[in-house]
Every structure is written in C-alpha cells, then in structure tokens.
N, C-alpha and C. Protein backbone atom coordinates (compact mmCIF):
# COMPACT_ATOMS: atom_id res chain seq x y z
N UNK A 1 -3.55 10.65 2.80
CA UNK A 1 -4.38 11.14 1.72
C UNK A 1 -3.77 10.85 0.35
N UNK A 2 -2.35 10.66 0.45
CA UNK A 2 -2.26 10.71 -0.90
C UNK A 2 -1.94 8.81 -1.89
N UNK A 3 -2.63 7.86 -0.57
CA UNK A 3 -2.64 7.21 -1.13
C UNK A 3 -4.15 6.64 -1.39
N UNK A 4 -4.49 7.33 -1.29
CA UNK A 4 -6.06 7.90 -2.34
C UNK A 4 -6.58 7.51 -3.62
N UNK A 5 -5.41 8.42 -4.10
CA UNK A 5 -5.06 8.43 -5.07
C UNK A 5 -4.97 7.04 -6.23
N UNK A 6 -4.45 6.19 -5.19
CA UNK A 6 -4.11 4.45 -5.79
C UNK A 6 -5.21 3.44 -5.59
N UNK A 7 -6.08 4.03 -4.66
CA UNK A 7 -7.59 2.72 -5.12
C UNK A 7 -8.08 3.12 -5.73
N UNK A 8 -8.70 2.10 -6.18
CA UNK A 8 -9.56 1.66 -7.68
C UNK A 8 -10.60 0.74 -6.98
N UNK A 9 -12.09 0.79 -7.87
CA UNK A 9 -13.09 0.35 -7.68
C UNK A 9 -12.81 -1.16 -7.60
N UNK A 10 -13.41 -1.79 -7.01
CA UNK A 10 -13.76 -3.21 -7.36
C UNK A 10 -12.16 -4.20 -7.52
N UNK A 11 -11.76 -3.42 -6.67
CA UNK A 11 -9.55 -3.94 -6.81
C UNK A 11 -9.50 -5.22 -5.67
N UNK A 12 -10.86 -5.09 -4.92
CA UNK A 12 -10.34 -5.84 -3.63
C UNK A 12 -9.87 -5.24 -2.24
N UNK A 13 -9.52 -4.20 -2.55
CA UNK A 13 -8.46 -3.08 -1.43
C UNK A 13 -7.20 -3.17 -1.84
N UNK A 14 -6.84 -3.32 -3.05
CA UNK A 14 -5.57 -3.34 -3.67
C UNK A 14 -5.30 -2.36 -3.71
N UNK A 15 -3.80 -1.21 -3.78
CA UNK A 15 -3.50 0.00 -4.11
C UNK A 15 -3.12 -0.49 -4.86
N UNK A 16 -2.83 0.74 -6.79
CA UNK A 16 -2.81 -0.05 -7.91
C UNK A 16 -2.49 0.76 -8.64
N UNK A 17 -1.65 1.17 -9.03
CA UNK A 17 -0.63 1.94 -9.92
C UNK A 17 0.45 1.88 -11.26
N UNK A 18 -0.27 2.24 -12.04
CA UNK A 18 -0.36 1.21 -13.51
C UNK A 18 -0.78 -0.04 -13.53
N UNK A 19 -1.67 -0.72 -13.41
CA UNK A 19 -2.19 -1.66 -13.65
C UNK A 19 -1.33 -3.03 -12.67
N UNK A 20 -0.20 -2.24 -11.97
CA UNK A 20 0.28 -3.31 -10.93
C UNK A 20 0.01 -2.89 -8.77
N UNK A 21 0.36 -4.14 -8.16
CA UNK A 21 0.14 -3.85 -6.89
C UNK A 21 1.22 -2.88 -6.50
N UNK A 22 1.15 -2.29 -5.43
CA UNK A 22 2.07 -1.36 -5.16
C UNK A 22 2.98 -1.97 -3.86
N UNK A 23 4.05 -1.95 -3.90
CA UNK A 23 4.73 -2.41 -2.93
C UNK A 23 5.50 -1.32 -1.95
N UNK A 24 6.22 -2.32 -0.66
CA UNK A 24 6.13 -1.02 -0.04
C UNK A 24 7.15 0.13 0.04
N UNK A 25 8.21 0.09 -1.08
CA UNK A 25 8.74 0.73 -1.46
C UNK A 25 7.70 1.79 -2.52
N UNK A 26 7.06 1.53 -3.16
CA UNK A 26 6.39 2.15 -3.78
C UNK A 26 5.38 3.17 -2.84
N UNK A 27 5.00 3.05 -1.62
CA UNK A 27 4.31 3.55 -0.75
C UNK A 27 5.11 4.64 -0.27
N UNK A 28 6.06 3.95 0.04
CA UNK A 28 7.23 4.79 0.46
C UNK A 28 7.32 5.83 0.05
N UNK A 29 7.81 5.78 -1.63
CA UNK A 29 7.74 6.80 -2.01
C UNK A 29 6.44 7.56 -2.50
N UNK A 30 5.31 7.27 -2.59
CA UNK A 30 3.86 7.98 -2.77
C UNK A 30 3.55 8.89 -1.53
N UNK A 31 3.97 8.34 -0.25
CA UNK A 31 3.67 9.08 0.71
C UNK A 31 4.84 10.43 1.25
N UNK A 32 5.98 9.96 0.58
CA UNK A 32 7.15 10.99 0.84
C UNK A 32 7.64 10.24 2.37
N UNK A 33 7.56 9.27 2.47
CA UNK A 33 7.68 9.27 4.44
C UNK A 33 9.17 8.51 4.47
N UNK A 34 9.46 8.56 5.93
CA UNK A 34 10.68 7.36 5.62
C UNK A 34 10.25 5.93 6.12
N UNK A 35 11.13 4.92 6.60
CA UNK A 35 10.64 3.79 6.77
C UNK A 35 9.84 3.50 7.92
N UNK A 36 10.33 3.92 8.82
CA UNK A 36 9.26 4.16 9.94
C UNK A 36 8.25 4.34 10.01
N UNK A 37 8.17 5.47 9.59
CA UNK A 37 6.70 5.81 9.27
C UNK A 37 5.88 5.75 8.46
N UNK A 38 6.15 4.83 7.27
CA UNK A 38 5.79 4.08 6.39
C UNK A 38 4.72 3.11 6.81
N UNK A 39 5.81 2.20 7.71
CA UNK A 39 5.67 0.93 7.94
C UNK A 39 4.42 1.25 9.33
N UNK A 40 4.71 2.05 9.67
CA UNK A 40 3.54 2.56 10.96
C UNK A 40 1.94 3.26 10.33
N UNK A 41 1.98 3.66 8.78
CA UNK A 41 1.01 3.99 7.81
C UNK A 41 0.51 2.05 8.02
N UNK A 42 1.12 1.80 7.42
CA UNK A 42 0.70 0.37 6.60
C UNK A 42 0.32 -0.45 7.61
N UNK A 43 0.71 -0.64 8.87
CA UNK A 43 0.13 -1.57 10.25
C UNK A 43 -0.99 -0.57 10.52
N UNK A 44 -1.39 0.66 10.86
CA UNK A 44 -2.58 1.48 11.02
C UNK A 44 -3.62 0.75 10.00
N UNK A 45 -3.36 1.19 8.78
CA UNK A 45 -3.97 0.71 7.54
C UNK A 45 -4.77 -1.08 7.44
N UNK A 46 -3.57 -1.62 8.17
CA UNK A 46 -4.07 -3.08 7.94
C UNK A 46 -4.91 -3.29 8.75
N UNK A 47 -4.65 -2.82 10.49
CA UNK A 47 -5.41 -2.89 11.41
C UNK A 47 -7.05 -2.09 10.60
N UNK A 48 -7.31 -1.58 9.63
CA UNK A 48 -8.66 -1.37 9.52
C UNK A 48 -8.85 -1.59 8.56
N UNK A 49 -7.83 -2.89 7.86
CA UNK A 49 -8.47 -3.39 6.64
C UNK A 49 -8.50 -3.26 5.18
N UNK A 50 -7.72 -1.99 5.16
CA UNK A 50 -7.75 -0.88 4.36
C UNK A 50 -7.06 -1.73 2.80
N UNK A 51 -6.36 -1.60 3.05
CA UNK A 51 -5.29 -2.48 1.76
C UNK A 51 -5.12 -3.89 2.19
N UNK A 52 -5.64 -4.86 1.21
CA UNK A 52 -5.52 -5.98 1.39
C UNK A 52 -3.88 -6.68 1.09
N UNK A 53 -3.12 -6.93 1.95
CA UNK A 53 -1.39 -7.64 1.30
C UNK A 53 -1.74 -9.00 0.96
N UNK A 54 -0.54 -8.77 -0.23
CA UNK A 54 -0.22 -10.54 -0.44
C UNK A 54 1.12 -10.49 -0.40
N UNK A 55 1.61 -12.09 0.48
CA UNK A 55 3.11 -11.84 0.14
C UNK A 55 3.71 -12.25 -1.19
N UNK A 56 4.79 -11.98 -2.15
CA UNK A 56 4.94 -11.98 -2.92
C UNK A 56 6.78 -11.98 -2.61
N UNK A 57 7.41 -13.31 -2.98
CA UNK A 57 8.98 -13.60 -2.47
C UNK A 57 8.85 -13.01 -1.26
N UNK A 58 9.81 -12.41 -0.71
CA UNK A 58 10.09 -11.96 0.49
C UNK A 58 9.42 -10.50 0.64
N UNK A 59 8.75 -9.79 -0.42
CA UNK A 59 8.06 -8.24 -0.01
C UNK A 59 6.61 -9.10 -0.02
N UNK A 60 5.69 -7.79 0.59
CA UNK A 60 4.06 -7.81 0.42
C UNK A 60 4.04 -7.25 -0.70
N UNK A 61 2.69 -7.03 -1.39
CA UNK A 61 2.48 -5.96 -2.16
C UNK A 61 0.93 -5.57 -1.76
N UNK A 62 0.47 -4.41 -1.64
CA UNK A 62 -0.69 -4.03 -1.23
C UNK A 62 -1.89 -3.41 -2.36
C-alpha cells in the first residue's frame, strides 16, 4: 500500500518520486522491508505488470 503513494497518472507504470524513477533501494526504503522481501514485492508486482523496469547501469529503476 504504501507504494501507492508513488504512481502518477499517465507515468507508464513508473513509480515516481520527485520527478525521478524510483529504484530499488528507494522501494526498499518506502516499504520499510528488507531485501528479501523487497525483492519478493517487486517479482509479485512485475508478474502483474504493475511497475514497468528499465535497466539503468547495473540497477532497474521502476
């Protein structure tokens, strides 16, 4: 729920927080979780599409 908070209309499925993508350290900390269960948010999430990633160097950003 509380990454809710970070879509925006018409973004694409971008999460978007100040005017940039959110990466997944940034998730990390929005959701309070640790990495595990982060990373188990964000494969749930993708599996339905939810946040579109791009890779960006070696992180995504969503």
């Amino acid at each position: 729920m509380r990454l809710i908070s970070f879509m925006r209309m018409n973004n694409g499925g971008k999460l978007i927080n100040d005017g940039k993508a959110l990466s997944f350290a940034d998730i990390r900390l929005a959701t309070k979780k640790g990495k595990t269960q982060t990373s188990e948010i964000i494969q749930k999430l993708e599996e339905l599409g939810i946040p579109k990633s791009v890779k960006v160097g070696n992180s995504k950003e969503f």
